[in-house]
N, C-alpha and C. Protein backbone atom coordinates (compact mmCIF):
# COMPACT_ATOMS: atom_id res chain seq x y z
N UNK A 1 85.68 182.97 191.94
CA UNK A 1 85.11 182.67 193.26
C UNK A 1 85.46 181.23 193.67
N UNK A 2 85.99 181.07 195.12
CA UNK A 2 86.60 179.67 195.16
C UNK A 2 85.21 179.13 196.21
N UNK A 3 84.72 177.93 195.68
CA UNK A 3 83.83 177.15 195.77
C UNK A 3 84.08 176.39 197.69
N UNK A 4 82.47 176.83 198.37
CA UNK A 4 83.15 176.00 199.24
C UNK A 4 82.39 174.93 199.72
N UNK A 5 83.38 173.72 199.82
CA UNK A 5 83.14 172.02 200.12
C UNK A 5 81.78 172.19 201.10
N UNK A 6 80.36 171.61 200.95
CA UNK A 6 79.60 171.60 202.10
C UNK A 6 79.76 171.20 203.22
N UNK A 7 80.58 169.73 203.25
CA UNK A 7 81.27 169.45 204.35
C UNK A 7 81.91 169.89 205.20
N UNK A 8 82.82 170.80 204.77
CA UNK A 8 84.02 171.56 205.25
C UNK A 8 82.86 172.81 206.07
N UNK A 9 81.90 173.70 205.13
CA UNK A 9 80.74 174.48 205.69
C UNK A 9 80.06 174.06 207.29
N UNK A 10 79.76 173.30 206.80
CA UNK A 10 78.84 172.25 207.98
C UNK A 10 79.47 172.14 209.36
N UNK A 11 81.11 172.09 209.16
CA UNK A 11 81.82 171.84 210.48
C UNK A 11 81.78 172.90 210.96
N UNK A 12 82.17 173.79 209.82
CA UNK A 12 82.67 175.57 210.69
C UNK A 12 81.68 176.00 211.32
N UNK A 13 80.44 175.84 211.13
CA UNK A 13 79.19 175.96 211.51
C UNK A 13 78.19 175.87 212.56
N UNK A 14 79.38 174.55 213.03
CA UNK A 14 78.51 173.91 214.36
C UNK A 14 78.50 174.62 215.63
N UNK A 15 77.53 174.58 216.42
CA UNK A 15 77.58 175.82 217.81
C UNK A 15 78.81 175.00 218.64
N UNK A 16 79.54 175.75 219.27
CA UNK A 16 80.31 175.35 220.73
C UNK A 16 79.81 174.34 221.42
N UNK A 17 79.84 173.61 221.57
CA UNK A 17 80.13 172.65 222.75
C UNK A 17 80.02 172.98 224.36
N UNK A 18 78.82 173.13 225.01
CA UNK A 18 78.48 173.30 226.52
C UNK A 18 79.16 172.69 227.37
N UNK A 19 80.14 173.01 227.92
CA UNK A 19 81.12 171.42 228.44
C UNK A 19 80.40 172.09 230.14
N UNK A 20 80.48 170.62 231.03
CA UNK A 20 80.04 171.18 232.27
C UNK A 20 81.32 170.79 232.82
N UNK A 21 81.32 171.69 234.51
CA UNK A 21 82.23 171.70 235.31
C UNK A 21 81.69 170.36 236.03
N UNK A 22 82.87 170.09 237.03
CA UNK A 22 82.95 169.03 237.97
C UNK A 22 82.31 169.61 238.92
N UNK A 23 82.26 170.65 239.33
CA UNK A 23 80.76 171.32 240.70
C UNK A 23 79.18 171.34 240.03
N UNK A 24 78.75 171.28 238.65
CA UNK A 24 77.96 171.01 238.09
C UNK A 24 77.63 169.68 237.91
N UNK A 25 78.29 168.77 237.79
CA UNK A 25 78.73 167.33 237.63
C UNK A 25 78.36 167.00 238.99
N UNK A 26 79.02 167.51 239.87
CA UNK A 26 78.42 167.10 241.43
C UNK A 26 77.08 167.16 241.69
N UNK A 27 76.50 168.87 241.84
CA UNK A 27 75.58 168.52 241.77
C UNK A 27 74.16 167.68 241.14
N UNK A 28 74.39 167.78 239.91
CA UNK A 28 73.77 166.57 239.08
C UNK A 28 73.36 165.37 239.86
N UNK A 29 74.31 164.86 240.54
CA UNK A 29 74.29 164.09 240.91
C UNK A 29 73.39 164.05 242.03
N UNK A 30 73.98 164.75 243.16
CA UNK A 30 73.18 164.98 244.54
C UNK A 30 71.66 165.64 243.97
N UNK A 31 71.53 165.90 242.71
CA UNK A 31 69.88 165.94 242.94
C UNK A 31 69.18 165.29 242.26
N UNK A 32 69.91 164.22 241.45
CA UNK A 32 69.30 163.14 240.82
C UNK A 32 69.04 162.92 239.46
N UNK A 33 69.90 164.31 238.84
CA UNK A 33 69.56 163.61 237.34
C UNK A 33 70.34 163.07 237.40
N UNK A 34 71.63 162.88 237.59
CA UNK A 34 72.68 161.75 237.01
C UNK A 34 72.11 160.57 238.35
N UNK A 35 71.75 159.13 237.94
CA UNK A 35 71.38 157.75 238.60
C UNK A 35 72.37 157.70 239.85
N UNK A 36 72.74 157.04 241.43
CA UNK A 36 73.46 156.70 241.53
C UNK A 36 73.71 155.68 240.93
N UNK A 37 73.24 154.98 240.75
CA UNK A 37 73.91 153.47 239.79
C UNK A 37 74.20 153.55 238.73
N UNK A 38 74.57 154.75 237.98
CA UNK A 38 75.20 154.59 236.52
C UNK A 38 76.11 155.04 237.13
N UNK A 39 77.43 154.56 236.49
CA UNK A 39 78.98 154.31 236.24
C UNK A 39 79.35 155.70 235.39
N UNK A 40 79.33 156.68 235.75
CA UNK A 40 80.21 157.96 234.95
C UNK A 40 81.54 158.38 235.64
N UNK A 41 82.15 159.42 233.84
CA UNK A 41 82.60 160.22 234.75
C UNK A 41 82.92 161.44 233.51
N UNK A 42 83.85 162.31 233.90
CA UNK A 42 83.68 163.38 233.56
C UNK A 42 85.00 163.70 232.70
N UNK A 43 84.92 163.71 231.51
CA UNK A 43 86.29 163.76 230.92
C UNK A 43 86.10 165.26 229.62
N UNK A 44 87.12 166.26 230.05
CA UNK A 44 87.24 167.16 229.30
C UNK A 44 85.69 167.89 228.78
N UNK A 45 84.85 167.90 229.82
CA UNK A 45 83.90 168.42 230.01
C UNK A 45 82.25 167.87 229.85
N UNK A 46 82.80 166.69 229.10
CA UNK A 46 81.77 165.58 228.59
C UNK A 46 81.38 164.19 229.87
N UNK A 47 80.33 164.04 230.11
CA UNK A 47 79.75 163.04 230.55
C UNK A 47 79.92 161.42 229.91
N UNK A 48 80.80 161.18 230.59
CA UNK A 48 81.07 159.61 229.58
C UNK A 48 80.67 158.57 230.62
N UNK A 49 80.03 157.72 229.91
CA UNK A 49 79.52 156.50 230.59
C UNK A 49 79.99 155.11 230.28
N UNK A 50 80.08 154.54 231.68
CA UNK A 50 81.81 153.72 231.69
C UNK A 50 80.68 152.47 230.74
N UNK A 51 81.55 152.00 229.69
CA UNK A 51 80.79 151.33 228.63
C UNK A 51 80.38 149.87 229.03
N UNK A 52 80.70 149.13 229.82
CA UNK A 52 80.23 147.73 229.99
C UNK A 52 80.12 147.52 231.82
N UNK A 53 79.69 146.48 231.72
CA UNK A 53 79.79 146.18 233.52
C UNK A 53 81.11 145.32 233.65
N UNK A 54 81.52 145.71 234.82
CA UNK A 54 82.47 144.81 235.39
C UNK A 54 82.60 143.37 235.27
N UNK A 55 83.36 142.92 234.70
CA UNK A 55 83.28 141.45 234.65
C UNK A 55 84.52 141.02 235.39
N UNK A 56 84.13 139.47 235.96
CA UNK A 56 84.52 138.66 236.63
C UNK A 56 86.41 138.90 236.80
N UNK A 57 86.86 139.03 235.48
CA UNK A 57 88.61 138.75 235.09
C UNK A 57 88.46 140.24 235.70
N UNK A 58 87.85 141.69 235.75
CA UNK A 58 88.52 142.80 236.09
C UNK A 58 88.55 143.01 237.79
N UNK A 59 87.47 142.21 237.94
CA UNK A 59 86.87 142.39 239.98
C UNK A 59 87.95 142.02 240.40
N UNK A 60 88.27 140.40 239.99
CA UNK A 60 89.73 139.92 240.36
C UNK A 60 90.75 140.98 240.50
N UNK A 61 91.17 141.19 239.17
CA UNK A 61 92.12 142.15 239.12
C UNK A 61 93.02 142.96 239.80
N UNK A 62 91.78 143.58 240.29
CA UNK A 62 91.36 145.07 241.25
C UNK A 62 91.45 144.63 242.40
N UNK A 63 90.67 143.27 242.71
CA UNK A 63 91.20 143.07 244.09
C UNK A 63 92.75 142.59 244.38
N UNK A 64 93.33 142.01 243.19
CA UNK A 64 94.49 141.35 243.75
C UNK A 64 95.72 142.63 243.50
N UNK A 65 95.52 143.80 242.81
CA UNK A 65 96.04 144.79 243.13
C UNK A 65 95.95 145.64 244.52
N UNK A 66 94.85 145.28 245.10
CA UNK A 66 94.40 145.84 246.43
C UNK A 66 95.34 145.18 247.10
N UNK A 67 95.18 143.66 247.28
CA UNK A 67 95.69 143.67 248.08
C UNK A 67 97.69 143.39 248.32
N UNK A 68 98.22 143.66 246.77
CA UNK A 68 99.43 143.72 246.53
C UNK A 68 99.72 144.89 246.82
N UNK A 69 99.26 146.31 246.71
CA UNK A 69 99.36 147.39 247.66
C UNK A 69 99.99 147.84 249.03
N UNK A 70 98.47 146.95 249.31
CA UNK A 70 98.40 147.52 250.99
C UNK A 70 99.75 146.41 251.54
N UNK A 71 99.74 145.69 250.71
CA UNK A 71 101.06 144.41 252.18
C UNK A 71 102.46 145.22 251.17
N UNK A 72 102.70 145.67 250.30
CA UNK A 72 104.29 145.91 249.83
C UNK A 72 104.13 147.63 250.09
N UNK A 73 103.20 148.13 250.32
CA UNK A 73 103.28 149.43 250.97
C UNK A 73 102.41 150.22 252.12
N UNK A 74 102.23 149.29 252.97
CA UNK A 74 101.93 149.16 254.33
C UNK A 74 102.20 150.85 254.85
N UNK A 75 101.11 151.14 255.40
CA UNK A 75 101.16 152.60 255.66
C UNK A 75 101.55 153.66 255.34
N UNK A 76 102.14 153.42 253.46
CA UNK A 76 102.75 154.37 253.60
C UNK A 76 101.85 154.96 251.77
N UNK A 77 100.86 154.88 251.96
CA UNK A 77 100.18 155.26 250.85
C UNK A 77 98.07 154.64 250.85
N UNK A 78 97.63 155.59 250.16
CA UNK A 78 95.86 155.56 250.42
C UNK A 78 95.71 155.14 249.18
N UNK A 79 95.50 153.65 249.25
CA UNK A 79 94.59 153.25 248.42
C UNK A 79 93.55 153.17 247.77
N UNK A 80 93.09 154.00 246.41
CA UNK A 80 91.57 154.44 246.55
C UNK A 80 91.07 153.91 245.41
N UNK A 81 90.48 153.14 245.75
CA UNK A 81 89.81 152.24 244.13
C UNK A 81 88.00 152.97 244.17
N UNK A 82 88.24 153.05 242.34
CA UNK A 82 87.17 153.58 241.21
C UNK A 82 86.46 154.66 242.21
N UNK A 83 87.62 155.69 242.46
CA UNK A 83 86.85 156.58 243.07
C UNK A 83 87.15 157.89 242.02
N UNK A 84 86.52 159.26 242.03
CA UNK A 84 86.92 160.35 241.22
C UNK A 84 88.07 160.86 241.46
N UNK A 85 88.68 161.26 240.89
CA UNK A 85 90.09 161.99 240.80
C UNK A 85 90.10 163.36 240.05
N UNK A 86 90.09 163.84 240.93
CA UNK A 86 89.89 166.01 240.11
C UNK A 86 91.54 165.86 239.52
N UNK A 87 91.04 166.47 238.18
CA UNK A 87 92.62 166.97 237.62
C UNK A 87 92.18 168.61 237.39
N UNK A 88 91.16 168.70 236.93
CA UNK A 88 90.74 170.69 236.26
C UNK A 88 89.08 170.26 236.55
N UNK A 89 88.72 171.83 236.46
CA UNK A 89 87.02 172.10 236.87
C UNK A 89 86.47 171.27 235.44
N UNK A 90 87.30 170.64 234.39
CA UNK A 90 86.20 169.92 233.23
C UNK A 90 86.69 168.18 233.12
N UNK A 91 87.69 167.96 234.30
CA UNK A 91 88.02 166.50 234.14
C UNK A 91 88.11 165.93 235.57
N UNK A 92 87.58 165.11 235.87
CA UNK A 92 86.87 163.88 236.45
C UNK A 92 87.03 162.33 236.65
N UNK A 93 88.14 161.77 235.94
CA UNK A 93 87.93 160.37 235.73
C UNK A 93 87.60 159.60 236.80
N UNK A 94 87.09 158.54 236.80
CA UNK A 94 87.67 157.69 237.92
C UNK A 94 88.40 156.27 237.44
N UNK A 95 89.42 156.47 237.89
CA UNK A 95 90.42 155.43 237.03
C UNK A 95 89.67 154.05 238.21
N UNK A 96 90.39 152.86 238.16
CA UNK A 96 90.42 151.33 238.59
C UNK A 96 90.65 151.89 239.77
N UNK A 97 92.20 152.70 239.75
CA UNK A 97 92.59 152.42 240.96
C UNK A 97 94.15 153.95 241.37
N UNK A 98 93.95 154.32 242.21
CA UNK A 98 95.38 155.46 242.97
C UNK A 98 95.67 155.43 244.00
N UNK A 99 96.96 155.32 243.56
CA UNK A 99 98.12 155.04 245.04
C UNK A 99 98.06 157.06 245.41
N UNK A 100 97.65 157.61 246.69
CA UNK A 100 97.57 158.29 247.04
C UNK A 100 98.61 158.98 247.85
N UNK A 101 99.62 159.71 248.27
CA UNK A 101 99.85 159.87 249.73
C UNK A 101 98.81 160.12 250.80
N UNK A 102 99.86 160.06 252.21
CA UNK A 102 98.60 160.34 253.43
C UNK A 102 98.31 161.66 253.46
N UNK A 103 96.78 162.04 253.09
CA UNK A 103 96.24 163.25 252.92
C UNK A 103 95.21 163.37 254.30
N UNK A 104 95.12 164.84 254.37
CA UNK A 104 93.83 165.03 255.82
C UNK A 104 92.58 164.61 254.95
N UNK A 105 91.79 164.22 255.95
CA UNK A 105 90.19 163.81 255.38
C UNK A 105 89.49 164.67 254.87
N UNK A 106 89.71 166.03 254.45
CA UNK A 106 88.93 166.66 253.93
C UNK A 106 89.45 167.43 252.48
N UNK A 107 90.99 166.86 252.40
CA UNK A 107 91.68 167.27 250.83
C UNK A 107 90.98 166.48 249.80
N UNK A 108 90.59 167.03 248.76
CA UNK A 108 90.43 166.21 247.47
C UNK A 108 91.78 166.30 246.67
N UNK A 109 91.76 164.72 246.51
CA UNK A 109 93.24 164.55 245.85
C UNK A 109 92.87 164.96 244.21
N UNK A 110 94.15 165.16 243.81
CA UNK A 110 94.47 166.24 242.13
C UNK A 110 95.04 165.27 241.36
N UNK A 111 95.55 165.29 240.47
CA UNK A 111 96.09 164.51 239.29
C UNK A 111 97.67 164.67 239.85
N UNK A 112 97.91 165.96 240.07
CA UNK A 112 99.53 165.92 240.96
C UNK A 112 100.04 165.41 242.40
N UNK A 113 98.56 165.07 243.21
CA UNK A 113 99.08 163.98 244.48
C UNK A 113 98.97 162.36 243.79
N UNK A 114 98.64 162.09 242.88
CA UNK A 114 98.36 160.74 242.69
C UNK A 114 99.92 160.14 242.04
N UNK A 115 100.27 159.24 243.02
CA UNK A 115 101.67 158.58 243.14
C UNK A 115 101.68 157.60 241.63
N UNK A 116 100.20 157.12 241.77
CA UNK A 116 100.04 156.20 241.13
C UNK A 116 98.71 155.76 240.29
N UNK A 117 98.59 155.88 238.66
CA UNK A 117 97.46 155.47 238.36
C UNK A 117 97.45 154.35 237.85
N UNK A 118 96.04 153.60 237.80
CA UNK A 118 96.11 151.75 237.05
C UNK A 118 94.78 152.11 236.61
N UNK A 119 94.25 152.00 235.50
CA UNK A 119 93.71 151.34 234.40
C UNK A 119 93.44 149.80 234.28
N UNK A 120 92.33 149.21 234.69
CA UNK A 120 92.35 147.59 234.13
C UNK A 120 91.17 148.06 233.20
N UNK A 121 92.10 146.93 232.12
CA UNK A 121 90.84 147.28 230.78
C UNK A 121 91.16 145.98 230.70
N UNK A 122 89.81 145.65 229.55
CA UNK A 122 89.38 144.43 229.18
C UNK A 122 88.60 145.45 227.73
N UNK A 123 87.44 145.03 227.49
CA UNK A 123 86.85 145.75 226.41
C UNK A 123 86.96 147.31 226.59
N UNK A 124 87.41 148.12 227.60
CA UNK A 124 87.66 149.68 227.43
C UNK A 124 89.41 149.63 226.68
N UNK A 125 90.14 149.34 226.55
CA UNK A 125 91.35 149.23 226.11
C UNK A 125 91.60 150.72 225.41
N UNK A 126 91.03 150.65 224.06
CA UNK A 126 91.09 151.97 223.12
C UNK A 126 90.51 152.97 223.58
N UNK A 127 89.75 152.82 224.81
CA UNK A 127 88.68 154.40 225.31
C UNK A 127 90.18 154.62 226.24
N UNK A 128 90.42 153.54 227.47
CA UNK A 128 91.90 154.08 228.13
C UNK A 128 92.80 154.36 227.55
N UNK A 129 93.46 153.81 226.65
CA UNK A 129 94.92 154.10 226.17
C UNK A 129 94.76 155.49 225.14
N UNK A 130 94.04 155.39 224.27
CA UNK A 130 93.63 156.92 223.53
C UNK A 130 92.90 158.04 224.12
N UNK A 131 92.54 158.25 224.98
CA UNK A 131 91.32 159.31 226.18
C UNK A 131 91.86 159.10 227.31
N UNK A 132 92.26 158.18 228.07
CA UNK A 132 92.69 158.47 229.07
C UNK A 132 93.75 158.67 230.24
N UNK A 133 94.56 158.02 229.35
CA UNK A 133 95.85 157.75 229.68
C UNK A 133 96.57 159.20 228.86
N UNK A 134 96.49 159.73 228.13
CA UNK A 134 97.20 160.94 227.51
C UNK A 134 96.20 161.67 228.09
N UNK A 135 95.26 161.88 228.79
CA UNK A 135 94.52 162.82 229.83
C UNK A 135 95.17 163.19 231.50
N UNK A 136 95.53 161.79 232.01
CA UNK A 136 96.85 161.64 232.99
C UNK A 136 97.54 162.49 232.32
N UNK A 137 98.36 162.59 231.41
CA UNK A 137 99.89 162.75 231.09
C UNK A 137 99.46 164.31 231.04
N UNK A 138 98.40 164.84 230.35
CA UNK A 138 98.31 166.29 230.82
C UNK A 138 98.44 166.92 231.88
N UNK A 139 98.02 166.20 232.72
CA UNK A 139 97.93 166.86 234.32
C UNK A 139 99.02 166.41 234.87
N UNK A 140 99.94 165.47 234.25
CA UNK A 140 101.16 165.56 235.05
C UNK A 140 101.05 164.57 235.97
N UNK A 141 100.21 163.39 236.35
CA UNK A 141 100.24 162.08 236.50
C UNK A 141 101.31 161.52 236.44
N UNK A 142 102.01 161.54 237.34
CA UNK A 142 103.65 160.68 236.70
C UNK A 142 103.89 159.39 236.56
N UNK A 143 102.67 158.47 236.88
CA UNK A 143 102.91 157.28 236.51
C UNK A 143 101.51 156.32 236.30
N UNK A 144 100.94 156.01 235.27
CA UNK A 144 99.82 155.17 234.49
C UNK A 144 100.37 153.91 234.31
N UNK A 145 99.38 152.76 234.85
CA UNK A 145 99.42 151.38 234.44
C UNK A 145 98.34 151.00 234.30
N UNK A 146 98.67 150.57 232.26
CA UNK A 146 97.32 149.81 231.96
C UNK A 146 97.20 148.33 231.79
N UNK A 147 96.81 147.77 232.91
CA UNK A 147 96.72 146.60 233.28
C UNK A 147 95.46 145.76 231.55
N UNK A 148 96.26 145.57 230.55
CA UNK A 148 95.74 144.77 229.56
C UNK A 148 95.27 143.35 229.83
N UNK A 149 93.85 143.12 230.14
CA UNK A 149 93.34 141.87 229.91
C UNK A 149 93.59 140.82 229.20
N UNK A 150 93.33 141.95 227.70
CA UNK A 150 93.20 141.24 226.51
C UNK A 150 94.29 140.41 226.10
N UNK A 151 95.29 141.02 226.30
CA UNK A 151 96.59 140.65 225.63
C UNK A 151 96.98 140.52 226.96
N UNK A 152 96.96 140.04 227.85
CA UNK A 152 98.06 139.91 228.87
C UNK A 152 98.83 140.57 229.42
N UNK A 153 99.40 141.64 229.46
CA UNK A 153 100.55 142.39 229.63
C UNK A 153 99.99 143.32 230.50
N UNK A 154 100.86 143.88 231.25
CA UNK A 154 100.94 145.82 231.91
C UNK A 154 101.74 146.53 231.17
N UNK A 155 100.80 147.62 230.47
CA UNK A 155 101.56 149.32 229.99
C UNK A 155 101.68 149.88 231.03
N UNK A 156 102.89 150.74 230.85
CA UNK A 156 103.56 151.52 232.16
C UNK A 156 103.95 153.08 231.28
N UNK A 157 103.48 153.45 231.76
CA UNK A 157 103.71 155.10 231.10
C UNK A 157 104.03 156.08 231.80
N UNK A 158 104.99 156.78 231.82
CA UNK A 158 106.08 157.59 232.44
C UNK A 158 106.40 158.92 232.24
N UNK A 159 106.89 159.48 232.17
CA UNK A 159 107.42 161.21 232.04
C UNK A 159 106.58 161.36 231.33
N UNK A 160 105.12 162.31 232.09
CA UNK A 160 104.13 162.96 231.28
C UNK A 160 104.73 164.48 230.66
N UNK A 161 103.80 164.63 230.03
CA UNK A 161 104.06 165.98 229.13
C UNK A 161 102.33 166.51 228.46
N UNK A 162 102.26 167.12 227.93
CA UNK A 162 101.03 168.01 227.08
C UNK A 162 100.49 167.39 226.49
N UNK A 163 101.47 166.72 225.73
CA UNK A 163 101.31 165.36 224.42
C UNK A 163 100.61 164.26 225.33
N UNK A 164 100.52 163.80 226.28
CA UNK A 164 100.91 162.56 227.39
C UNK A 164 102.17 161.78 227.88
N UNK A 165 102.52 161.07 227.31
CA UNK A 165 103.57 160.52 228.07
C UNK A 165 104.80 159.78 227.07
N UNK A 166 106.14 160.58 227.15
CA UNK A 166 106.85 160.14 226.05
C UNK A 166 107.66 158.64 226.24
N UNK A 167 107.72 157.98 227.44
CA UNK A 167 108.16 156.75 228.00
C UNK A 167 107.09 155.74 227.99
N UNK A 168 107.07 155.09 227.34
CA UNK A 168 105.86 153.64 227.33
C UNK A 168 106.82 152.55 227.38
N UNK A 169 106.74 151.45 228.38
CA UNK A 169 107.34 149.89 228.36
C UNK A 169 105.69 149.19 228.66
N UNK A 170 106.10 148.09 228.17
CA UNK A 170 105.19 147.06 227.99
C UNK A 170 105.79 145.91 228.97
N UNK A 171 104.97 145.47 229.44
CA UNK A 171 106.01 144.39 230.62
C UNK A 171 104.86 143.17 230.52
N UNK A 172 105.64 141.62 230.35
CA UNK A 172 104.49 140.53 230.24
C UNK A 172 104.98 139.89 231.48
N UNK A 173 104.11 138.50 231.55
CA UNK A 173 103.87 137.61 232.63
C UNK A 173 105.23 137.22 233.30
N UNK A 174 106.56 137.42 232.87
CA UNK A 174 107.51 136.92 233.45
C UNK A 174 108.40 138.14 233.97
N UNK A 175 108.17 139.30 233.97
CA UNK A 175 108.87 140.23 234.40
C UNK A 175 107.98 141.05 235.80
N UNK A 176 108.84 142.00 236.36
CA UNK A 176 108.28 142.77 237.24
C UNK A 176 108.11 143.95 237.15
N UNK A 177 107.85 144.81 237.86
CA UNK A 177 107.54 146.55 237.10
C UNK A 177 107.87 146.84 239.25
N UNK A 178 108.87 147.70 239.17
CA UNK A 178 108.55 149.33 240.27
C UNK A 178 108.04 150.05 240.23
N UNK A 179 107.77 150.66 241.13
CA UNK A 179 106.92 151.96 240.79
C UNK A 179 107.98 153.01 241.00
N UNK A 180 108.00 154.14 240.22
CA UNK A 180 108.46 155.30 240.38
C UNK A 180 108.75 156.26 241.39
N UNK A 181 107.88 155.96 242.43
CA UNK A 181 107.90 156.59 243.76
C UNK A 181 108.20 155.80 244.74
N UNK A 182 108.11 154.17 244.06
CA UNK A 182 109.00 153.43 245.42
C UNK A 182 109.17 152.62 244.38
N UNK A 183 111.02 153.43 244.09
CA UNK A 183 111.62 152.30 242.79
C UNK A 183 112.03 150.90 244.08
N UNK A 184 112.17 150.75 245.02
CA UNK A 184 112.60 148.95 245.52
C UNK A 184 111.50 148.51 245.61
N UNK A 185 110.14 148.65 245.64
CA UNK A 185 109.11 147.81 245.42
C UNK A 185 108.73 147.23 244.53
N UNK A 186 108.97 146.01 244.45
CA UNK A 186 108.41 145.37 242.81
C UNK A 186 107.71 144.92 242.67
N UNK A 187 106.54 144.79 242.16
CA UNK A 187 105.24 144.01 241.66
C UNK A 187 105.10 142.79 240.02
N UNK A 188 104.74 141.87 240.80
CA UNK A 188 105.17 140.87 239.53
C UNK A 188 103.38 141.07 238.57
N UNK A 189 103.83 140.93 237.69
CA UNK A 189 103.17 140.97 236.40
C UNK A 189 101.96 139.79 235.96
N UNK A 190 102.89 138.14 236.37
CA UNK A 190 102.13 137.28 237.06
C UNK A 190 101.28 137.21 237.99
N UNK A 191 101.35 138.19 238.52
CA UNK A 191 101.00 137.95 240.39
C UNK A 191 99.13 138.75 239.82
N UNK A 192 99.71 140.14 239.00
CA UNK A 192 98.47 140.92 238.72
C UNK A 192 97.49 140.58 238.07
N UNK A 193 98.24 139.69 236.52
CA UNK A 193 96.99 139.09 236.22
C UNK A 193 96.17 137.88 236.63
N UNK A 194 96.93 137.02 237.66
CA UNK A 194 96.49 136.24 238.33
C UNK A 194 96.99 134.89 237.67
N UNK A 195 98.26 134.92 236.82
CA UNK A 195 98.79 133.50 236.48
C UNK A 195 99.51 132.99 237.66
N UNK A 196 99.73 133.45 238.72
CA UNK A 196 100.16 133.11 239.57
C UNK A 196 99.99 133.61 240.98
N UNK A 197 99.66 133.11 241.90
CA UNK A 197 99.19 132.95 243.07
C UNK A 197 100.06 134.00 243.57
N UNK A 198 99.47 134.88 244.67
CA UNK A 198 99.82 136.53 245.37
C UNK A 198 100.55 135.98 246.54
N UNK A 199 101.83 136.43 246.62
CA UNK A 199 103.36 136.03 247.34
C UNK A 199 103.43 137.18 248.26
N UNK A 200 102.34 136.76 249.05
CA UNK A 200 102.07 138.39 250.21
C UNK A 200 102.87 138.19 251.71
């Protein structure tokens, strides 16, 4: 008789996992168990709660991506910062920030209209780059930038796939990055993290 590990028992064991939808997730909301003032969102069916408050180096950030946006692509894309982004009825995120196309006012944009995703992390780093950024690359997100605090730099992640994304460059303070959907637009690296003053 082959002996079995309790550990190994214990896992096989455990009930399923209740994952809720994003129309469940909604309503939650509109009737008040989920706070408006808590910071969620909805990843692979789980309720995750965005782990720290905004600090000072990310507000910046976000704004000086705003407004490097709107002046190097002037009408020709919807800027939508820390808003939800539907990819499937069990995922939800709301990234920093998506370069949109011009959609009618009543489309909810998908993981496949979003031109463009950004990530600013500071202490989320390992929740974005391991959970969420290979969550993009499922849905086919064709282009993630994780704007690194910590270390200085922008990750740029490219040709998604199942896996997430098999193209990663790392770009620091002296280089520039295009975007994929408007390769002549360049955005300096300096400019984002704010070593250097916005050349608008």
């Amino acid at each position: 008789m082959i002996a079995t590990h309790p550990k190994q028992e214990t896992v096989q064991n455990l009930p399923e996992k209740r994952r809720w939808t994003s129309e469940e997730y909604l309503k939650m909301a509109e009737c008040g168990v989920l706070s408006s003032d808590e910071k969620l969102e909805l990843i692979d069916g789980e309720i995750y709660k965005k782990m720290s408050p905004v600090g000072l180096p990310h507000f910046w950030c976000v704004n000086r991506l705003n407004q490097l946006f709107h002046t190097k692509l002037l009408n020709k894309v919807v800027v939508s910062i820390q808003n939800p982004l539907w990819l499937d009825d069990y995922n939800e995120p709301e990234p920093d920030m998506v370069l949109l196309p011009m959609m009618g006012s009543q489309e909810r944009p998908s993981g496949k209209d979003a031109l463009l995703v950004v990530e600013v992390s500071d202490s989320t780093v390992k929740m974005d780059r391991t959970v969420k950024v290979p969550l993009y690359g499922r849905f086919g997100v064709v282009e993630v930038w994780l704007v690194n605090l910590m270390e200085g730099c922008v990750e740029v992640y490219r040709k998604p796939s199942a896996e997430g994304y098999s193209e990663v460059k790392r770009y620091d303070e002296r280089e520039w990055i295009s975007l994929v959907k408007f390769p002549d637009v360049k955005i300096s690296v300096a400019e984002i993290l704010g070593i250097k003053a916005l050349n608008l």
